[in-house]
N, C-alpha and C. Protein backbone atom coordinates (compact mmCIF):
# COMPACT_ATOMS: atom_id res chain seq x y z
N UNK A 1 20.08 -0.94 -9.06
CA UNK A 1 20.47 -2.08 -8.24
C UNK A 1 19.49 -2.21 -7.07
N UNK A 2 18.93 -3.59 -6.36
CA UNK A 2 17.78 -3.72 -5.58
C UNK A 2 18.90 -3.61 -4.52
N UNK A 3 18.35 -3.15 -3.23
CA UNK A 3 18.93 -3.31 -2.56
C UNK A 3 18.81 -4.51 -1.30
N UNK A 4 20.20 -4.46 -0.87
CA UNK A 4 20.56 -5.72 0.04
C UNK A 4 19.48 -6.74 0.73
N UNK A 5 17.91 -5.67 1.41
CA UNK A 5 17.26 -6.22 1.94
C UNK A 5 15.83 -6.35 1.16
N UNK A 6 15.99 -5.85 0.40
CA UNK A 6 15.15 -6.52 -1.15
C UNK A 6 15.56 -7.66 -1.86
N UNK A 7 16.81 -8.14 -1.44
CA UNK A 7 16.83 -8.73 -2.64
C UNK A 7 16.57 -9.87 -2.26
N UNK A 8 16.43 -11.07 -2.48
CA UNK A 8 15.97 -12.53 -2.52
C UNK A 8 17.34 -13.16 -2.82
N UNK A 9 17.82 -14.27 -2.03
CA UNK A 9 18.91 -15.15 -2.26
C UNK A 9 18.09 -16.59 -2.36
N UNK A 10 17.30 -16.69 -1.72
CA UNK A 10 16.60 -18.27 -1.44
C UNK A 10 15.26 -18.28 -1.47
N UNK A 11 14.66 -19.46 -2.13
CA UNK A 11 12.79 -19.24 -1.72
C UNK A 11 12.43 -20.91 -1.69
N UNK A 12 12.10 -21.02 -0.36
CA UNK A 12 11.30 -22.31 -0.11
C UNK A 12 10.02 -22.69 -0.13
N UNK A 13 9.47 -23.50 -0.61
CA UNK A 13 7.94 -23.49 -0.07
C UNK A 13 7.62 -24.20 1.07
N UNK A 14 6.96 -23.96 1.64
CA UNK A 14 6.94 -24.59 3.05
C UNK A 14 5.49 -25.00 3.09
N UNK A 15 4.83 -24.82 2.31
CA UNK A 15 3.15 -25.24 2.32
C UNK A 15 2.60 -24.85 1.00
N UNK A 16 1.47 -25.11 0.56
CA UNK A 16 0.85 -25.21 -0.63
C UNK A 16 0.60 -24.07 -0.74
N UNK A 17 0.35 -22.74 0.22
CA UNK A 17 0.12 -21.35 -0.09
C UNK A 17 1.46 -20.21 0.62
N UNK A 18 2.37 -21.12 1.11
CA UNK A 18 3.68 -20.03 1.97
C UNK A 18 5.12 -20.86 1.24
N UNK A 19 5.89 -19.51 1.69
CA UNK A 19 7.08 -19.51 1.27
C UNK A 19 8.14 -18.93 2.49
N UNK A 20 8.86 -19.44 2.52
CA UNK A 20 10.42 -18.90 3.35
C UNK A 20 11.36 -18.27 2.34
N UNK A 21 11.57 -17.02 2.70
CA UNK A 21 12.30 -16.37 1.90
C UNK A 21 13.48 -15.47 2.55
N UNK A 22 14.84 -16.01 2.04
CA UNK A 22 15.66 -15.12 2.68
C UNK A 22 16.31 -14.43 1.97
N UNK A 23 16.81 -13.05 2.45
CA UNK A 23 17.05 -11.56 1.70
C UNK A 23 18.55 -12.06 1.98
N UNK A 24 19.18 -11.29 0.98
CA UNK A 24 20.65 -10.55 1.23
C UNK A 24 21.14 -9.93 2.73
N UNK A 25 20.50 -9.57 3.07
CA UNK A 25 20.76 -8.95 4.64
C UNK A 25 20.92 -10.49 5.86
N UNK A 26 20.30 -11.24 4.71
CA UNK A 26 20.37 -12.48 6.29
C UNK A 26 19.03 -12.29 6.57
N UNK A 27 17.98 -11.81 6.55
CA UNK A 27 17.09 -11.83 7.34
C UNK A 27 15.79 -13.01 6.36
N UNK A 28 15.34 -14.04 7.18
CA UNK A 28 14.44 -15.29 6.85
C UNK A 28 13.05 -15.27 7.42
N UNK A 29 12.01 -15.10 6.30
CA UNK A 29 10.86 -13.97 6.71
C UNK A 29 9.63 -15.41 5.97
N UNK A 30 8.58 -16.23 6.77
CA UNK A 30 7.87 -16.46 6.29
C UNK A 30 6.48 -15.95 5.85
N UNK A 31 6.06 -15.73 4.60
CA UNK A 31 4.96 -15.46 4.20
C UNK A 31 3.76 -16.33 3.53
N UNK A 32 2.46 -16.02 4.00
CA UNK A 32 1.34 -17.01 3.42
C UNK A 32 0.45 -15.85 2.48
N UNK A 33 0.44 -16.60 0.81
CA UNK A 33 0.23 -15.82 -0.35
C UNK A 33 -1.27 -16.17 -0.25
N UNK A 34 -2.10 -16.92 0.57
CA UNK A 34 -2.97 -17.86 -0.02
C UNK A 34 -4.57 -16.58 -0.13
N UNK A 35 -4.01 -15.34 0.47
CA UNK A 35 -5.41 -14.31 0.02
C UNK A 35 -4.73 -13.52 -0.72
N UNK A 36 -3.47 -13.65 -1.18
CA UNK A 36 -3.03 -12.87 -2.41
C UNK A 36 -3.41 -13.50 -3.35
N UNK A 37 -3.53 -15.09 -3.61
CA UNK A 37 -3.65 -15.82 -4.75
C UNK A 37 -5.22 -15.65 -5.09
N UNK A 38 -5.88 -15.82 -3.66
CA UNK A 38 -7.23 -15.62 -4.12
C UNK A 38 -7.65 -14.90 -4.08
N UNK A 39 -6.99 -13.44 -4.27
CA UNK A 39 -7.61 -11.84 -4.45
C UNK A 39 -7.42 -11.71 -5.72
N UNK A 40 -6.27 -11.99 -6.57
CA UNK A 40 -6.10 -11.40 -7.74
C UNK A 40 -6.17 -12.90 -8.93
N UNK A 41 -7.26 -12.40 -9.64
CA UNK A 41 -7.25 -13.26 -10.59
C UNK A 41 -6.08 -13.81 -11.84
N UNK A 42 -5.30 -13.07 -12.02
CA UNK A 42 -3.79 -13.32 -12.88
C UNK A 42 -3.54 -14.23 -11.63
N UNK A 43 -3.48 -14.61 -10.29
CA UNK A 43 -2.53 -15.25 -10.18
C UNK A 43 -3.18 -17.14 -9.70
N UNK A 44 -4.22 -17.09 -10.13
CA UNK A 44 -5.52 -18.62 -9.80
C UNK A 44 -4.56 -19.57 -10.16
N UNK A 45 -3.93 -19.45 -11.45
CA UNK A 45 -3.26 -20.75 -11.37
C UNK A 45 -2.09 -21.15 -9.98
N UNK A 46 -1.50 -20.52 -9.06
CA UNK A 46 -0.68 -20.23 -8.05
C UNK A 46 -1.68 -21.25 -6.75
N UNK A 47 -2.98 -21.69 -7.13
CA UNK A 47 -3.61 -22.31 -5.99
C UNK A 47 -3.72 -23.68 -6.78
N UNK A 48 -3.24 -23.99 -7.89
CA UNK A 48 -2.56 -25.09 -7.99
C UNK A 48 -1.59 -25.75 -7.08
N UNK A 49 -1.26 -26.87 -5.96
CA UNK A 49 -0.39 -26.73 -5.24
C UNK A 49 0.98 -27.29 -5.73
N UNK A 50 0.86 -27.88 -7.09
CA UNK A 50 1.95 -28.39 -8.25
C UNK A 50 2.54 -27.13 -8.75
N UNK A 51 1.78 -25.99 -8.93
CA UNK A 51 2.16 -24.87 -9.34
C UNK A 51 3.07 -24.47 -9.12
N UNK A 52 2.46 -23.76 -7.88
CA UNK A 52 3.29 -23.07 -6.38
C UNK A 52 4.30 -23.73 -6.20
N UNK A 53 4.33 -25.20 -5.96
CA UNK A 53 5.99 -25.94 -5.56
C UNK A 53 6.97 -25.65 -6.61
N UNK A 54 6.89 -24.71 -7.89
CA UNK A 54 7.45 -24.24 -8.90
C UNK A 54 8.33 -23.20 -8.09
N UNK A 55 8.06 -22.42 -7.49
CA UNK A 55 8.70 -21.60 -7.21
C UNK A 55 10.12 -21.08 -6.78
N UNK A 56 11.00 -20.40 -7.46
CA UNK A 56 12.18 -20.10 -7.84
C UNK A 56 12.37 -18.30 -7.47
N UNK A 57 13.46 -18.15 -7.42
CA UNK A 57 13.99 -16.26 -7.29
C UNK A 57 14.26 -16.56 -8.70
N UNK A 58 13.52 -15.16 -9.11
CA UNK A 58 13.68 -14.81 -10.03
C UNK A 58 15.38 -13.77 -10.60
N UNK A 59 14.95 -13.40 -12.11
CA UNK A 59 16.35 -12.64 -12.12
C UNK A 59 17.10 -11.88 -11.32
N UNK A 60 18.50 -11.73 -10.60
CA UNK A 60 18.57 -10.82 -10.04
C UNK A 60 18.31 -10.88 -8.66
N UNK A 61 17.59 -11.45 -7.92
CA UNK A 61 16.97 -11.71 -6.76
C UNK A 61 15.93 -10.92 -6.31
N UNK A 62 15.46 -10.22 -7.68
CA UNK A 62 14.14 -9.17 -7.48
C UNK A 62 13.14 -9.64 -6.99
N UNK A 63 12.67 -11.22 -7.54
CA UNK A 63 11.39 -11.42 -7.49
C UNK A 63 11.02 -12.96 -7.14
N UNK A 64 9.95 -13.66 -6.48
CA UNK A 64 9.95 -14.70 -7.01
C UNK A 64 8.87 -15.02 -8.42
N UNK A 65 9.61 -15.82 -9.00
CA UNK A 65 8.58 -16.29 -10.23
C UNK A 65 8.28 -17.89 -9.89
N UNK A 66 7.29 -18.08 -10.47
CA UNK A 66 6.62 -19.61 -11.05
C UNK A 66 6.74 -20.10 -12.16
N UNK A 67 7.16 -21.43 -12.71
CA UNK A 67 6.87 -22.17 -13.50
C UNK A 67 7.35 -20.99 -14.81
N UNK A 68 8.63 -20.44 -14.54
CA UNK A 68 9.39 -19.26 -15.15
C UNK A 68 8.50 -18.52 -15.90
N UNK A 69 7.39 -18.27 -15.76
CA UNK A 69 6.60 -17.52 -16.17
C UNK A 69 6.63 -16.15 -15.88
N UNK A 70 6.91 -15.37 -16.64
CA UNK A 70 6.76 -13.81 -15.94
C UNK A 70 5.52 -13.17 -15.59
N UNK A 71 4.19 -13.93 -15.95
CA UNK A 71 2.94 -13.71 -15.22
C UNK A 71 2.89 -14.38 -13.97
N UNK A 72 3.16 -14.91 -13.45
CA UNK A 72 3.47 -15.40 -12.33
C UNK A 72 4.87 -15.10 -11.41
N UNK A 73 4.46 -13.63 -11.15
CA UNK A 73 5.85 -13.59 -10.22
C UNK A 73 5.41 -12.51 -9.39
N UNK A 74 5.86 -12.40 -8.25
CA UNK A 74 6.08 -11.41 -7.56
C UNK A 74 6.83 -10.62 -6.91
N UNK A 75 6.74 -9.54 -6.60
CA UNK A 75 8.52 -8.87 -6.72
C UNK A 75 8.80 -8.60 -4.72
N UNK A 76 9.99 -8.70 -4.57
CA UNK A 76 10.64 -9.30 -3.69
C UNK A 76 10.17 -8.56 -2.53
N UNK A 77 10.09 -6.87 -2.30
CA UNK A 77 10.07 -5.92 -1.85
C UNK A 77 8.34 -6.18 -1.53
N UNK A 78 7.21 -6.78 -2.03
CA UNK A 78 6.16 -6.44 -1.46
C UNK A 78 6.16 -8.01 -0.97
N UNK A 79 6.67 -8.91 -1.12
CA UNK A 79 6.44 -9.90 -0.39
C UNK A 79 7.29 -9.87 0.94
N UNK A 80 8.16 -9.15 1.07
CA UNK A 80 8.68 -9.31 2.66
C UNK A 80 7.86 -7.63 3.26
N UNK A 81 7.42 -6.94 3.16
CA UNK A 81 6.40 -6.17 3.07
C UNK A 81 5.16 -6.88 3.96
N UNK A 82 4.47 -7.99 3.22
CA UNK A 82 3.41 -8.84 3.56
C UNK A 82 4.19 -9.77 4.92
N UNK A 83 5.24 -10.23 4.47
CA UNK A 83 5.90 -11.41 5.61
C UNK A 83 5.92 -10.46 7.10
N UNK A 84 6.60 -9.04 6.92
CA UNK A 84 6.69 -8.47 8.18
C UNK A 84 5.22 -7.96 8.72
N UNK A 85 3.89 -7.98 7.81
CA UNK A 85 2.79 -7.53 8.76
C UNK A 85 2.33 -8.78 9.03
N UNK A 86 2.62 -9.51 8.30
CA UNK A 86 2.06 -11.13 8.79
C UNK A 86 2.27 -11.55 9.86
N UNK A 87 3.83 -11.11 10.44
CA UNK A 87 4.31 -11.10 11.78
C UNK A 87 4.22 -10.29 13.01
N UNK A 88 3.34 -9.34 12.53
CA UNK A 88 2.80 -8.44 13.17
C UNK A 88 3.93 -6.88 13.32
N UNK A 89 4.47 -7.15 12.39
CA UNK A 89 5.26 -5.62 12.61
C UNK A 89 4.58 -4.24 11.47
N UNK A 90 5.94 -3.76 11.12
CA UNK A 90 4.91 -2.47 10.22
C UNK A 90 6.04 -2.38 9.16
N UNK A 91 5.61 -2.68 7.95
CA UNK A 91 6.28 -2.42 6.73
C UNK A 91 6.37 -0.70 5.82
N UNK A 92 7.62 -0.82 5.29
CA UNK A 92 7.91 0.59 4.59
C UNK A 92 6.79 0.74 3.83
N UNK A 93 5.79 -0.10 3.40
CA UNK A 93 4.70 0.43 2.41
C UNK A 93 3.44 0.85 3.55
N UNK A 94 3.69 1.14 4.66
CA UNK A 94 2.92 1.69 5.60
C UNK A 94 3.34 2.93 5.07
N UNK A 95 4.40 3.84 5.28
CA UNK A 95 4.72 4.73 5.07
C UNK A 95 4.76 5.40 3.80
N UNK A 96 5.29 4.73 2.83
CA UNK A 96 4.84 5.07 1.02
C UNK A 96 3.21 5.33 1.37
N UNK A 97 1.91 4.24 1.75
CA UNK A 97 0.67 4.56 1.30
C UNK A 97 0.33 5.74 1.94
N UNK A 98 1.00 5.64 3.61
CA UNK A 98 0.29 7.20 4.28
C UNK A 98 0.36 8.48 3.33
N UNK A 99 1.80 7.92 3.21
CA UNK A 99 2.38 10.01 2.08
C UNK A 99 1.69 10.35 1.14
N UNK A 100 1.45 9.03 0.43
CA UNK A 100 0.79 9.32 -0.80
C UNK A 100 -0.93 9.56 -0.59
N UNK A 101 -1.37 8.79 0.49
CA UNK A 101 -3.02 9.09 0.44
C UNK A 101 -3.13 10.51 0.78
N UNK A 102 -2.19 10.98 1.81
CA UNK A 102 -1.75 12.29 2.27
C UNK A 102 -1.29 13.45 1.34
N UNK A 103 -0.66 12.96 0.46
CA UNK A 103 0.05 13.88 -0.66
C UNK A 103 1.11 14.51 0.15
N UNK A 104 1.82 14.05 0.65
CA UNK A 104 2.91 14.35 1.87
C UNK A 104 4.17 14.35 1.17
N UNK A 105 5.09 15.11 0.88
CA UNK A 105 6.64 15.16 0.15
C UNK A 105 6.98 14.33 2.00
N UNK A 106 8.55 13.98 1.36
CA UNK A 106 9.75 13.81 2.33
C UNK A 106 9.69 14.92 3.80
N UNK A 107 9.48 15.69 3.27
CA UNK A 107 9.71 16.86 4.28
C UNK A 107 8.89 17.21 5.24
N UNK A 108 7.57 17.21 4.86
CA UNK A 108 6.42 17.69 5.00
C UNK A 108 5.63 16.23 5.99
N UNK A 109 6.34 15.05 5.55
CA UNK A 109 6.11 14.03 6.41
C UNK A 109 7.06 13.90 7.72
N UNK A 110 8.05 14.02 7.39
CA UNK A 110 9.38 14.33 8.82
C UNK A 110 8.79 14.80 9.59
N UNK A 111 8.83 15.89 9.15
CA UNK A 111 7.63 17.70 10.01
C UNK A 111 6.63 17.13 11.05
N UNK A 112 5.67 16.84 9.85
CA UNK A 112 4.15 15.80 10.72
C UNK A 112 5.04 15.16 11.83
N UNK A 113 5.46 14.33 11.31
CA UNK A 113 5.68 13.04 12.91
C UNK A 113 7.01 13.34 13.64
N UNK A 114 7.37 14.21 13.29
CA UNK A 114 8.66 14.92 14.37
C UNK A 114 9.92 14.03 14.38
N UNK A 115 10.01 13.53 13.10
CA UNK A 115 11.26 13.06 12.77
C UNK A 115 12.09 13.68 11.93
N UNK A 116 13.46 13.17 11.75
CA UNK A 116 14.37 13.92 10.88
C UNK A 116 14.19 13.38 9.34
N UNK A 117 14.43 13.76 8.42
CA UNK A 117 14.12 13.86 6.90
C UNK A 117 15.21 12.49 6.70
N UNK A 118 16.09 12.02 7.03
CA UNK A 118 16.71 10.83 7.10
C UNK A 118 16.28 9.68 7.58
N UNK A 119 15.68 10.23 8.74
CA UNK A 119 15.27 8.57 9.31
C UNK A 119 13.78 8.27 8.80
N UNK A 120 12.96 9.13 8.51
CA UNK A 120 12.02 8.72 7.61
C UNK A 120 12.47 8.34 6.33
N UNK A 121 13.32 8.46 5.60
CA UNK A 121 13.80 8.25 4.73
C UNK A 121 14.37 6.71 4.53
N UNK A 122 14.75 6.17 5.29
CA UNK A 122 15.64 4.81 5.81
C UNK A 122 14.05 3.94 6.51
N UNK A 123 13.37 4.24 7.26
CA UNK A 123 11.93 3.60 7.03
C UNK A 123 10.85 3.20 5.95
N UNK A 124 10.86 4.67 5.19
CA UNK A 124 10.01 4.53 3.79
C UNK A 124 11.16 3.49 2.81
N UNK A 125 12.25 3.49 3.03
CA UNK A 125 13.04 2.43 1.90
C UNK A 125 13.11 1.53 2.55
N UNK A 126 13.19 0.88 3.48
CA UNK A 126 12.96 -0.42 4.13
C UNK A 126 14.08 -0.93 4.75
N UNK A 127 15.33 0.47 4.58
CA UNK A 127 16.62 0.14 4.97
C UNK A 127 16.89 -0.14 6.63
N UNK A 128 15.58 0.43 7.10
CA UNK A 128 15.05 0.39 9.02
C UNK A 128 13.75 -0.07 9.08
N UNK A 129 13.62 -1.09 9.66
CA UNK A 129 12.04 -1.34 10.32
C UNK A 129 11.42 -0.24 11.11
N UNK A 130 10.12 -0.56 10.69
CA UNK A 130 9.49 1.03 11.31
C UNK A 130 9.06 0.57 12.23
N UNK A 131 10.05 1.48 13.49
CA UNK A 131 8.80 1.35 14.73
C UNK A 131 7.45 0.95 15.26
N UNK A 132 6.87 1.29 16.13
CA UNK A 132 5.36 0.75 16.40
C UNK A 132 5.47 2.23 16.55
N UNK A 133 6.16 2.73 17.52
CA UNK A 133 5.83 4.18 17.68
C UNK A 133 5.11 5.20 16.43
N UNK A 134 6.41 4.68 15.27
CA UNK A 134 5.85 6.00 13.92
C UNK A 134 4.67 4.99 13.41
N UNK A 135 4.65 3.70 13.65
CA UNK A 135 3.08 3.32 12.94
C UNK A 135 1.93 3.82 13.95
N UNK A 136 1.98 3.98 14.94
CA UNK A 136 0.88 4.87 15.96
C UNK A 136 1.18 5.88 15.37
N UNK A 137 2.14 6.89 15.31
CA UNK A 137 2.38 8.21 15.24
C UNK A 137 1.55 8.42 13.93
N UNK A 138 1.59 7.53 13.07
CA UNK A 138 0.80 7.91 11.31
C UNK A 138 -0.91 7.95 11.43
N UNK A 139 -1.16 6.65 12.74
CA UNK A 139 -2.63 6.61 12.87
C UNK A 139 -2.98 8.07 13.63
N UNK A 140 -1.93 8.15 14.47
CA UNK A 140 -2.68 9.33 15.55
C UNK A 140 -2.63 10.66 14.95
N UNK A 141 -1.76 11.26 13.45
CA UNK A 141 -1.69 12.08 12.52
C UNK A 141 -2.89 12.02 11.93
N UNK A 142 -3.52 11.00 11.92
CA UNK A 142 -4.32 11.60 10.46
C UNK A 142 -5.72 11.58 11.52
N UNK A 143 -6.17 11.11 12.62
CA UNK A 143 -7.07 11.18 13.68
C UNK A 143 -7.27 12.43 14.36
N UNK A 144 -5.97 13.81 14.33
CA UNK A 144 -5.50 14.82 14.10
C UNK A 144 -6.07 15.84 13.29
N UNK A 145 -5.56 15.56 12.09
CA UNK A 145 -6.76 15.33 10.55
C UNK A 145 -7.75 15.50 10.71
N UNK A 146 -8.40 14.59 10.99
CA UNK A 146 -10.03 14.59 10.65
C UNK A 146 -10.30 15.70 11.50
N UNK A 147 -9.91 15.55 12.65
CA UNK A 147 -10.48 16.11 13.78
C UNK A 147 -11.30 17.73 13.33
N UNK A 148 -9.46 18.20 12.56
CA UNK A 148 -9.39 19.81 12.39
C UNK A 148 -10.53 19.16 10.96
N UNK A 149 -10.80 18.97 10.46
CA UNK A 149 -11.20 18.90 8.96
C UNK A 149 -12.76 19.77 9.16
């Protein structure tokens, strides 16, 4: 089951490359796809602007799709991801990429940034917005890093 603030209830287009999208939680997050569309080649037809005004939540409220195409969709969780750095905050896939470029378990990341194994936990799932603090705290960890390296 996706959860509450993953999931997609509504998707507007609001311009030939953005969308308004609101989650289950209530929260109404605009995002502009227009260097996603033109980074990845699967998605060129999407800069069609007939295309794009296709756009629908997909099954479930996982994802949005286009022109019900399942090559054309994107899933719910990295587009409000993009909407919250667009707005200048810091998304849970800040935290997924650090661990993983890091090779960092749950634990071993808490440890590092002097948090509890829960509340990193509720950041990396997106169930809490991540601070500015732990997004400094991840840059000033691995600056740390090098240092000793």
């Amino acid at each position: 089951m996706t959860p509450r603030h993953f999931t997609l209830t509504c998707v507007d287009v609001v311009a030939p490359s953005s969308l308004r999208l609101a989650y289950a939680d209530g929260e109404q997050l605009l995002v502009d796809l227009h260097d996603t569309i033109a980074s990845h080649p699967t998605l060129t037809a999407l800069a069609d602007p007939a295309v794009f005004a296709t756009a629908a939540v997909g099954e479930w409220g996982s994802s949005v799709v286009w022109n019900n195409d399942d090559a054309l969709e994107l899933a719910a969780d990295n587009l409000r991801a993009r909407a919250v750095e667009q707005a200048g905050g810091y998304s849970h896939e800040l935290i997924w990429n650090w661990m993983a470029r890091h090779k960092l378990t749950l634990d071993n990341a808490a440890e590092a940034l002097g948090l509890s194994r829960r509340m990193l936990a509720y950041y990396r799932s997106g169930a809490k917005p991540v601070p500015r603090t732990v997004a400094l705290a991840l840059l000033g960890w691995e600056v740390e890093q090098h240092k000793a390296a």
